[in-house]
C-alpha atoms as a PDB file:
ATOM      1  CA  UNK A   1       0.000   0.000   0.000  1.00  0.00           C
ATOM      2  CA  UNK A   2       1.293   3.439  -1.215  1.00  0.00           C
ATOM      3  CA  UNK A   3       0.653   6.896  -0.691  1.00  0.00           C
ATOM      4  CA  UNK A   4       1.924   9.294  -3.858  1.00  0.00           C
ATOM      5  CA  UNK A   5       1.965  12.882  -3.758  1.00  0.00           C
ATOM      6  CA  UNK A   6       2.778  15.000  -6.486  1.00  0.00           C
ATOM      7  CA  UNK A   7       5.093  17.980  -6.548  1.00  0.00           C
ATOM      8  CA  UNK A   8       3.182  20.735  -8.212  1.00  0.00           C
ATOM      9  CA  UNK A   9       5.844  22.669  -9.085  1.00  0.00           C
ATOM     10  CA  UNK A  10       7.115  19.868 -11.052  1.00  0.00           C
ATOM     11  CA  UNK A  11       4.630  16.731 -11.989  1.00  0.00           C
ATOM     12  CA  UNK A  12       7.033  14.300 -12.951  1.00  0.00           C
ATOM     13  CA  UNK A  13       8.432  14.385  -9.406  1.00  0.00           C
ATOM     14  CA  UNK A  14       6.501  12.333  -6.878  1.00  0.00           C
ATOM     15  CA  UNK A  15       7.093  11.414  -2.627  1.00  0.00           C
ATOM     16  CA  UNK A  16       5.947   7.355  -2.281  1.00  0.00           C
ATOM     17  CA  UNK A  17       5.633   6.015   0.917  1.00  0.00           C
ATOM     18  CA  UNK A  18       6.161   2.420   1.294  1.00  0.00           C
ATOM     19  CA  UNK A  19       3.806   1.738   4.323  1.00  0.00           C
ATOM     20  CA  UNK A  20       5.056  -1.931   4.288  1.00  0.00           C
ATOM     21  CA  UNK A  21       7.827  -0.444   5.246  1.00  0.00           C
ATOM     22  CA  UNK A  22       7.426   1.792   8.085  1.00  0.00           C
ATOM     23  CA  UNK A  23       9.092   0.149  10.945  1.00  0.00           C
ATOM     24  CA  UNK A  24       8.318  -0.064  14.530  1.00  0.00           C
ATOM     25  CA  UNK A  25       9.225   3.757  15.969  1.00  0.00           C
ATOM     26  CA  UNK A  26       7.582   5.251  12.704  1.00  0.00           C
ATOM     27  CA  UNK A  27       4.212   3.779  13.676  1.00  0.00           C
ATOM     28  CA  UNK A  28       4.767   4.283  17.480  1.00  0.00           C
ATOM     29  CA  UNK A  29       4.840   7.558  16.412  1.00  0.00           C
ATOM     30  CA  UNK A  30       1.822   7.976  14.307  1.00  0.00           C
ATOM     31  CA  UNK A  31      -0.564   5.705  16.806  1.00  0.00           C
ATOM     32  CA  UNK A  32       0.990   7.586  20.013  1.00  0.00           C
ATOM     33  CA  UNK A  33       0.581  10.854  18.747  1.00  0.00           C
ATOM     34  CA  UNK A  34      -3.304  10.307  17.901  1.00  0.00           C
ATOM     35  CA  UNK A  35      -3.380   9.001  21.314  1.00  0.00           C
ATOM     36  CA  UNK A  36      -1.874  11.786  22.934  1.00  0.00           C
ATOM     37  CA  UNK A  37      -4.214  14.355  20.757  1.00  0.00           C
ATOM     38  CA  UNK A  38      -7.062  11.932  21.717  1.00  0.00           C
ATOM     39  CA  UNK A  39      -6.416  12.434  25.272  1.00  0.00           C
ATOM     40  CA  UNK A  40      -5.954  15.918  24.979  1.00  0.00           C
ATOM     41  CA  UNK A  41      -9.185  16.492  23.800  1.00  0.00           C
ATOM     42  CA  UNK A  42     -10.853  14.748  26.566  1.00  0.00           C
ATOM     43  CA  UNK A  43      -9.135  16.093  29.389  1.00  0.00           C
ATOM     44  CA  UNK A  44      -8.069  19.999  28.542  1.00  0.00           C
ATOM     45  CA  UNK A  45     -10.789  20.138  25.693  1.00  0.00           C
ATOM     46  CA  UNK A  46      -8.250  20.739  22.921  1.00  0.00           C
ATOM     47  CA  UNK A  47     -10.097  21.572  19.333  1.00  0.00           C
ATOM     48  CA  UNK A  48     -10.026  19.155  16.366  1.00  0.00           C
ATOM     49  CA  UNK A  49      -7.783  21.775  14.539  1.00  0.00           C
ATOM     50  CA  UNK A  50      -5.298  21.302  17.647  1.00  0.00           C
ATOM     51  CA  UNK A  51      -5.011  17.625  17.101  1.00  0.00           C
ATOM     52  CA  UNK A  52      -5.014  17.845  13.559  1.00  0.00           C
ATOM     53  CA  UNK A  53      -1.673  20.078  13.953  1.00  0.00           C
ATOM     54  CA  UNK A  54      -0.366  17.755  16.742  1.00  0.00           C
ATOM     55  CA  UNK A  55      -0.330  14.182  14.567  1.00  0.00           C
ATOM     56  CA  UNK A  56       0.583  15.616  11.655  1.00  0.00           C
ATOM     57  CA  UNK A  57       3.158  17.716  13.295  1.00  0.00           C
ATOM     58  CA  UNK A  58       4.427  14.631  15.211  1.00  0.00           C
ATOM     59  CA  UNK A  59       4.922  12.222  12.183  1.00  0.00           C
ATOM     60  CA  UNK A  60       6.434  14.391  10.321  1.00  0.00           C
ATOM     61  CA  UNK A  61       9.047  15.585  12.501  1.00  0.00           C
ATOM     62  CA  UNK A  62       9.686  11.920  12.956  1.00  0.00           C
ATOM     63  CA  UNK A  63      10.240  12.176   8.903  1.00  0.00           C
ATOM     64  CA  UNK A  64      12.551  14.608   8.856  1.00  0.00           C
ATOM     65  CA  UNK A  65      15.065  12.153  11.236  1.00  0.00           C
ATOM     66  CA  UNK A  66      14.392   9.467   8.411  1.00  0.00           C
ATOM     67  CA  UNK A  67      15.809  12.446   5.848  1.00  0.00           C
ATOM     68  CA  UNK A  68      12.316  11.378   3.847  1.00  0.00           C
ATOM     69  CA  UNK A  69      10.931  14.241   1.981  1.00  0.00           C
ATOM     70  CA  UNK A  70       7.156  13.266   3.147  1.00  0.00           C
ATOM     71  CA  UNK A  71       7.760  15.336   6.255  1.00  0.00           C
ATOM     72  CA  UNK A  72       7.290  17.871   4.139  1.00  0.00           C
ATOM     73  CA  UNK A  73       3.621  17.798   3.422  1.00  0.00           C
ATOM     74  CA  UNK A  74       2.964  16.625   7.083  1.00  0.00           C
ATOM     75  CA  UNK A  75       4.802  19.910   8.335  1.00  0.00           C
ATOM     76  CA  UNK A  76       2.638  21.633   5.678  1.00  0.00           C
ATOM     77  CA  UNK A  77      -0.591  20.515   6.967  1.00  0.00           C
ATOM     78  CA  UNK A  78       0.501  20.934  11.419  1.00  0.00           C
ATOM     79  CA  UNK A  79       1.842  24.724  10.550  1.00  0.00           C
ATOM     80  CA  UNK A  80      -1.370  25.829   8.560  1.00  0.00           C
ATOM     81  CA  UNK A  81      -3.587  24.589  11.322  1.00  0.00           C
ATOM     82  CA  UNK A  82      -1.746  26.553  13.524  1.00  0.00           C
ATOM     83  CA  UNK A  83      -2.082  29.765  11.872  1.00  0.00           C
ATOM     84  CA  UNK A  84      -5.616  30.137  12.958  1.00  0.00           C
ATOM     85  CA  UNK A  85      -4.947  29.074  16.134  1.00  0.00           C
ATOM     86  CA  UNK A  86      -2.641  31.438  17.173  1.00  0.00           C
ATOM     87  CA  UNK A  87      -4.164  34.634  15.778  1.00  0.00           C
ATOM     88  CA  UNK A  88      -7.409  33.561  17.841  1.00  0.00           C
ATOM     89  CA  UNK A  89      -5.071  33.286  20.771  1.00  0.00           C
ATOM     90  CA  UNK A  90      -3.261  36.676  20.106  1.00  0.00           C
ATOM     91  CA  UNK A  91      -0.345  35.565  19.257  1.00  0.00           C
ATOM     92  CA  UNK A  92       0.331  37.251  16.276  1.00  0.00           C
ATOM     93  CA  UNK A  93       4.284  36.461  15.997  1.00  0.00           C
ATOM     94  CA  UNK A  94       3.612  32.427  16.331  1.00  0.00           C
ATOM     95  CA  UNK A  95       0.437  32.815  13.781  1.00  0.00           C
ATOM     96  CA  UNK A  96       2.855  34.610  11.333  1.00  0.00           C
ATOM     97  CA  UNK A  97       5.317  32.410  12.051  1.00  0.00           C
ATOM     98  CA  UNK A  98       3.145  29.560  10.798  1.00  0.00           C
ATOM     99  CA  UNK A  99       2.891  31.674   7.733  1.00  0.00           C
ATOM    100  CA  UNK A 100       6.712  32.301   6.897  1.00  0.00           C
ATOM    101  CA  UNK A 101       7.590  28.329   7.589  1.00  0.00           C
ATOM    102  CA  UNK A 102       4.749  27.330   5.484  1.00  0.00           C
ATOM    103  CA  UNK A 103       6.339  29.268   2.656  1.00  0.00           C
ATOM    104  CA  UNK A 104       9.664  27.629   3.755  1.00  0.00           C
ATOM    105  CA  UNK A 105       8.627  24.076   3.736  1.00  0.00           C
ATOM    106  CA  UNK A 106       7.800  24.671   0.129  1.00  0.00           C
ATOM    107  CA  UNK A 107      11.368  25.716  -1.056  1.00  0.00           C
ATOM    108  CA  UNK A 108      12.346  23.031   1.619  1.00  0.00           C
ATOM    109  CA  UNK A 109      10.492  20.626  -0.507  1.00  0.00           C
ATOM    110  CA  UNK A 110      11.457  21.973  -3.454  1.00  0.00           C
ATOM    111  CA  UNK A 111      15.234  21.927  -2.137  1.00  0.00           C
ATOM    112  CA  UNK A 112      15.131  18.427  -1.283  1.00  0.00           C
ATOM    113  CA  UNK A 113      13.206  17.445  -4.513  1.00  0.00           C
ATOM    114  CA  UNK A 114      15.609  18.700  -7.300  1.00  0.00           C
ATOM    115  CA  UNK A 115      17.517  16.563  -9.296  1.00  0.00           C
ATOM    116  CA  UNK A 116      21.167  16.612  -9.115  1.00  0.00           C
ATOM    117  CA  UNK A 117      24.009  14.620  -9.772  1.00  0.00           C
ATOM    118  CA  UNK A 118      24.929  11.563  -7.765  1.00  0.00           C
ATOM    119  CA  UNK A 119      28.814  13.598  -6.424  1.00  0.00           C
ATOM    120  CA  UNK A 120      26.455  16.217  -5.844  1.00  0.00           C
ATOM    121  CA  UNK A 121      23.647  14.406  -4.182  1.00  0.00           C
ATOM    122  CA  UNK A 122      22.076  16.479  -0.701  1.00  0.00           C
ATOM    123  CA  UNK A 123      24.043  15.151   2.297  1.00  0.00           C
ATOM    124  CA  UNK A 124      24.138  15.510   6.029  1.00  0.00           C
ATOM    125  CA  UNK A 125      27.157  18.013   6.603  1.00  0.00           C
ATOM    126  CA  UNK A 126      28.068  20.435   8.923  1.00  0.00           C
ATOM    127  CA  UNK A 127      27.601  24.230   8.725  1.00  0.00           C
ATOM    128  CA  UNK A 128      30.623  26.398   7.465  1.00  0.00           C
ATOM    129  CA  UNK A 129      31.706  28.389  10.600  1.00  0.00           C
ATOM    130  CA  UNK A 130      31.254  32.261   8.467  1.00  0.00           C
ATOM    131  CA  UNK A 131      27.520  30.829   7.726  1.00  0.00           C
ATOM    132  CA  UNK A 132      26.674  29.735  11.240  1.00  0.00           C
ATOM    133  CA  UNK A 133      28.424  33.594  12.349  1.00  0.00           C
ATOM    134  CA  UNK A 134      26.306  35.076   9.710  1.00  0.00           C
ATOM    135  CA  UNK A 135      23.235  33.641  10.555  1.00  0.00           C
ATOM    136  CA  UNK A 136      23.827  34.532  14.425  1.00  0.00           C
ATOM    137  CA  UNK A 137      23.973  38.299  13.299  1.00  0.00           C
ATOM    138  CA  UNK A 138      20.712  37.407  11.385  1.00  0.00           C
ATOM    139  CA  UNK A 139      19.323  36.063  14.718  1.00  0.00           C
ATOM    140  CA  UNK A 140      20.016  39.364  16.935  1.00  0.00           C
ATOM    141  CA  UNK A 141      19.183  41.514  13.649  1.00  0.00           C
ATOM    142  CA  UNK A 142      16.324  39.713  13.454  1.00  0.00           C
ATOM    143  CA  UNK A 143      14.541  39.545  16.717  1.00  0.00           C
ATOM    144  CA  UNK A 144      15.436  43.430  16.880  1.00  0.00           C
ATOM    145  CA  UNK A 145      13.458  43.655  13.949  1.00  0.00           C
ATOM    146  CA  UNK A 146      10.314  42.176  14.417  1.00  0.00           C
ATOM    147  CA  UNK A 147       9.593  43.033  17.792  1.00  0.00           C
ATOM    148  CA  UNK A 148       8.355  46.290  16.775  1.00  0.00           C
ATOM    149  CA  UNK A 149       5.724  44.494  14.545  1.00  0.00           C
ATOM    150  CA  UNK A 150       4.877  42.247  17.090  1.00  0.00           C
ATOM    151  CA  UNK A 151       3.937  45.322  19.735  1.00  0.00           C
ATOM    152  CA  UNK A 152       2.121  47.327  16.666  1.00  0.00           C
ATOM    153  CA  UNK A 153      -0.120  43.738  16.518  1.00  0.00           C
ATOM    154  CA  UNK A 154      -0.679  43.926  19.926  1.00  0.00           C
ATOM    155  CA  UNK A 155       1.060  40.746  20.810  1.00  0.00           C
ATOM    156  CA  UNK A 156       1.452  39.872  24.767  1.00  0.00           C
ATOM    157  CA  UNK A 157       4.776  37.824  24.816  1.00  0.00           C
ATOM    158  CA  UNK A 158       7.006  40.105  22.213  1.00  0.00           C
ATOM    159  CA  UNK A 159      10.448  39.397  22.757  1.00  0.00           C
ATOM    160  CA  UNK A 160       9.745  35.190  23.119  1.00  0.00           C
ATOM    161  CA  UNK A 161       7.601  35.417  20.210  1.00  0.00           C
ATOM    162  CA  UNK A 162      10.012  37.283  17.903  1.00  0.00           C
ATOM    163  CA  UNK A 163      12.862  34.665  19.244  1.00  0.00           C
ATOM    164  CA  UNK A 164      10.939  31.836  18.491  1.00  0.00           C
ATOM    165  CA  UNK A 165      10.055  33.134  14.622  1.00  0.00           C
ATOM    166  CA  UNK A 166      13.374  33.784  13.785  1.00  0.00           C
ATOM    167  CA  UNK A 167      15.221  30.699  15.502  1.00  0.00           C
ATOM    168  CA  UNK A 168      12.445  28.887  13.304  1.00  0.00           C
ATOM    169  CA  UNK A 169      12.845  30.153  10.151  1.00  0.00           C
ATOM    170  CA  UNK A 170      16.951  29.779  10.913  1.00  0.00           C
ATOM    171  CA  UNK A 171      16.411  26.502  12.177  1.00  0.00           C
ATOM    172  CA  UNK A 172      14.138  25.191   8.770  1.00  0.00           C
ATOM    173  CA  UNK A 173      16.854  26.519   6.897  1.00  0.00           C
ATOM    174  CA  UNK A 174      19.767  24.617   8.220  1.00  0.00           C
ATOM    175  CA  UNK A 175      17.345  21.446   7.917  1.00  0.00           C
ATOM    176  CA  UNK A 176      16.598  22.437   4.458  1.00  0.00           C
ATOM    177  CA  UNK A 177      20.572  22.484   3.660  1.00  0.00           C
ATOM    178  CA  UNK A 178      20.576  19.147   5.821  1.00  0.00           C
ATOM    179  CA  UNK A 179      23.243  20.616   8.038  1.00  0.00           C
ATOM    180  CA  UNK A 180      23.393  18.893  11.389  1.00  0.00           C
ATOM    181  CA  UNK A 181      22.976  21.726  14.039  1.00  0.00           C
ATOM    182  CA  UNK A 182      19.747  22.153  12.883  1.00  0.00           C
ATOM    183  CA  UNK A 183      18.858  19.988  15.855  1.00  0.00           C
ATOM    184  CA  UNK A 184      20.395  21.706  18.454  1.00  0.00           C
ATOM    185  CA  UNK A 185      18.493  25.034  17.557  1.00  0.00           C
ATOM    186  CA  UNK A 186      15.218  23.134  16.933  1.00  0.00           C
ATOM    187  CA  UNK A 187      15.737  21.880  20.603  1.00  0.00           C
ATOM    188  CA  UNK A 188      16.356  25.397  22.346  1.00  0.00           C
ATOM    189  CA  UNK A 189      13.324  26.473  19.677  1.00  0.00           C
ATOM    190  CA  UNK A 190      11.117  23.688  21.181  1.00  0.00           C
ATOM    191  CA  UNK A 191      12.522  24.472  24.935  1.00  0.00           C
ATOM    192  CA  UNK A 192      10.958  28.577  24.694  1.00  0.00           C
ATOM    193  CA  UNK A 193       8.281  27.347  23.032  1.00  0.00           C
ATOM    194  CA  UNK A 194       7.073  24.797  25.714  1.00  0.00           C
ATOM    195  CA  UNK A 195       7.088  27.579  28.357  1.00  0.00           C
ATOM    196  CA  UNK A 196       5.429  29.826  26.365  1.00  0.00           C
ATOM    197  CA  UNK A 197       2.423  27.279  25.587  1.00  0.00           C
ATOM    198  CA  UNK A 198       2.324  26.163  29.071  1.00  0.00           C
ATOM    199  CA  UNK A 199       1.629  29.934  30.656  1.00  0.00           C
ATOM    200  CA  UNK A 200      -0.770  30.575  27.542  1.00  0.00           C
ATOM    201  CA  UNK A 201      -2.705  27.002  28.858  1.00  0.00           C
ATOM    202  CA  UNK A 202      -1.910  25.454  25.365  1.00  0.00           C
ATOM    203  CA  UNK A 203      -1.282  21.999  26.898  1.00  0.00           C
ATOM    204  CA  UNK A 204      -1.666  19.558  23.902  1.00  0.00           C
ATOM    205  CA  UNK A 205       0.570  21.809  22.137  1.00  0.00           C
ATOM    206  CA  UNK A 206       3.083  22.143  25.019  1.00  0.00           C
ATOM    207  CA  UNK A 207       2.974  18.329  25.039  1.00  0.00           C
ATOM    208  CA  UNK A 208       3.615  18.398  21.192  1.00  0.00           C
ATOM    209  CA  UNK A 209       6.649  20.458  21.270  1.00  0.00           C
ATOM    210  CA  UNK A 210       7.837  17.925  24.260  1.00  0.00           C
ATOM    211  CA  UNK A 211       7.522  15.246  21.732  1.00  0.00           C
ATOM    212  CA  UNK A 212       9.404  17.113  18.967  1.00  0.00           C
ATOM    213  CA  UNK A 213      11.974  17.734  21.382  1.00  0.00           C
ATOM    214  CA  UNK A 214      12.881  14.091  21.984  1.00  0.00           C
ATOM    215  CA  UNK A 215      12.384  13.325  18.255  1.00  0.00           C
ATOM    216  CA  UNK A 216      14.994  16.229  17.808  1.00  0.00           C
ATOM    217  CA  UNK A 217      17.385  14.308  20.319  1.00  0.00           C
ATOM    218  CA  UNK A 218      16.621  11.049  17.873  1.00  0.00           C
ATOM    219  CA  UNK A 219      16.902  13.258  14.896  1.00  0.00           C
ATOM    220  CA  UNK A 220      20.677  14.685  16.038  1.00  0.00           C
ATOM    221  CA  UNK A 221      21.709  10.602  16.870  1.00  0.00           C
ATOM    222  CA  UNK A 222      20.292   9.746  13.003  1.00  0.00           C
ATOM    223  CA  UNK A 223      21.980  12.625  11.157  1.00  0.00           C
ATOM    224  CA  UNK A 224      25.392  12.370  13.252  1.00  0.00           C
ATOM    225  CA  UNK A 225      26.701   9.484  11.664  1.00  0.00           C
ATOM    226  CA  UNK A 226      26.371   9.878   7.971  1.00  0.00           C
ATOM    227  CA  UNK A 227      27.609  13.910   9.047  1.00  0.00           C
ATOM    228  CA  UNK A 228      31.152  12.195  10.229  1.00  0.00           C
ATOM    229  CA  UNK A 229      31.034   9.944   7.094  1.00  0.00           C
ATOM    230  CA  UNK A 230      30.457  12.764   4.618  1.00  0.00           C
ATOM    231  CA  UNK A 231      33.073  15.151   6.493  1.00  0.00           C
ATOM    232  CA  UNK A 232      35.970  12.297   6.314  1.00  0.00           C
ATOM    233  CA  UNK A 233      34.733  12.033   2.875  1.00  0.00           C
ATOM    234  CA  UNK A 234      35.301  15.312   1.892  1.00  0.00           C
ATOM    235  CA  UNK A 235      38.263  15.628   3.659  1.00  0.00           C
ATOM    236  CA  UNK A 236      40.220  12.466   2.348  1.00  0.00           C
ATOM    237  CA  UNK A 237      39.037  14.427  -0.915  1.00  0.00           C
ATOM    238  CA  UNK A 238      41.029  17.496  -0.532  1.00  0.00           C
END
């Protein structure tokens, strides 16, 4: 049994996923997150749109550690439920955050979808040390920026909401380039963001960001090996 989805941008180009051969963890995670949404929504009343975000938020996370391009879609679906649920909260800077990594899932998938040849195939690496001090200057830049947008929308948590959009967007970025310390920054992401959901009563989505916490631990442990093989690689190269 197969699921096929079709690249817009490109038809030709297509994401199957074998479900014959999903193993163990990848339906652990589908089946536990609809659990955990299930029981959500029974005991803090969480919407439909809430759960909705959380499974398909969960799974593909989980995706991304398997480097499989169907996380894409998932990410897709979790981040546009969320845009309506944060506005109706008043949090402006996490509902236009939902926005912005829409729009970067889609060069994310395009990224990840393009053809190229096999020496230069998409591999884990690590990030060249002027990029990661470049996009630290983005980071302070950045957060300096937005917060004045954020007060303008009337937003009630400014300066963790404008640190959470921009360590996001930085953060899809380095996973779009499949550079490895995109996991360290999607865990201090997911760390601010737990707090934040927690004193705003947004439990299931507290408990979400929990869970994509320890699938960012797994995902950091799946990248780091073929990162050391592809960095001897390129070294022995030179």
């Amino acid at each position: 049994m197969q699921i096929i989805f079709a690249f817009l941008p490109k038809p030709n180009v297509c994401i199957r996923v074998e479900f014959g051969q999903m193993n163990r963890v990848a339906w652990l995670v589908v089946f536990g997150s609809v659990l955990v949404a299930g029981l959500c929504g029974w005991q803090f009343q969480t919407t439909w749109l809430e759960m909705v975000a959380f499974v398909s938020g969960a799974t593909g996370v989980y995706w991304v550690t398997r480097e499989h391009i169907i996380n894409y879609p998932l990410q897709m679906i979790s981040s546009l439920c969320y845009v309506k649920y944060f506005w109706d909260g008043k949090l402006p800077g996490q509902a236009g955050l939902m926005v912005l990594y829409s729009i970067m899932l889609i060069y994310g998938w395009w990224f990840w979808s393009r053809k190229r040849p096999r020496d230069k195939a998409l591999r884990v690496t690590r990030i060249p040390f002027l990029v990661a001090l470049a996009l630290l200057a983005i980071l302070v830049l950045g957060v300096a920026g937005v917060m004045p947008v954020l007060k303008k929308l009337e937003g009630t948590a400014i300066l963790i909401d404008a640190t959470i959009l921009v360590l996001n967007i930085l953060a899809q970025f380095m996973t779009d380039r499949k550079w490895i310390e995109n996991w360290p920054v999607w865990i201090a992401v997911n760390g601010i963001s737990i707090g934040l959901y927690i004193q705003r009563q947004y439990i299931a989505t507290a408990i979400l960001y929990a869970v994509f916490m320890a699938l960012c631990i797994l995902g950091w442990r799946q990248w780091a090996k073929p990162a050391q093989i592809n960095v001897t690689a390129e070294s022995a190269s030179l």
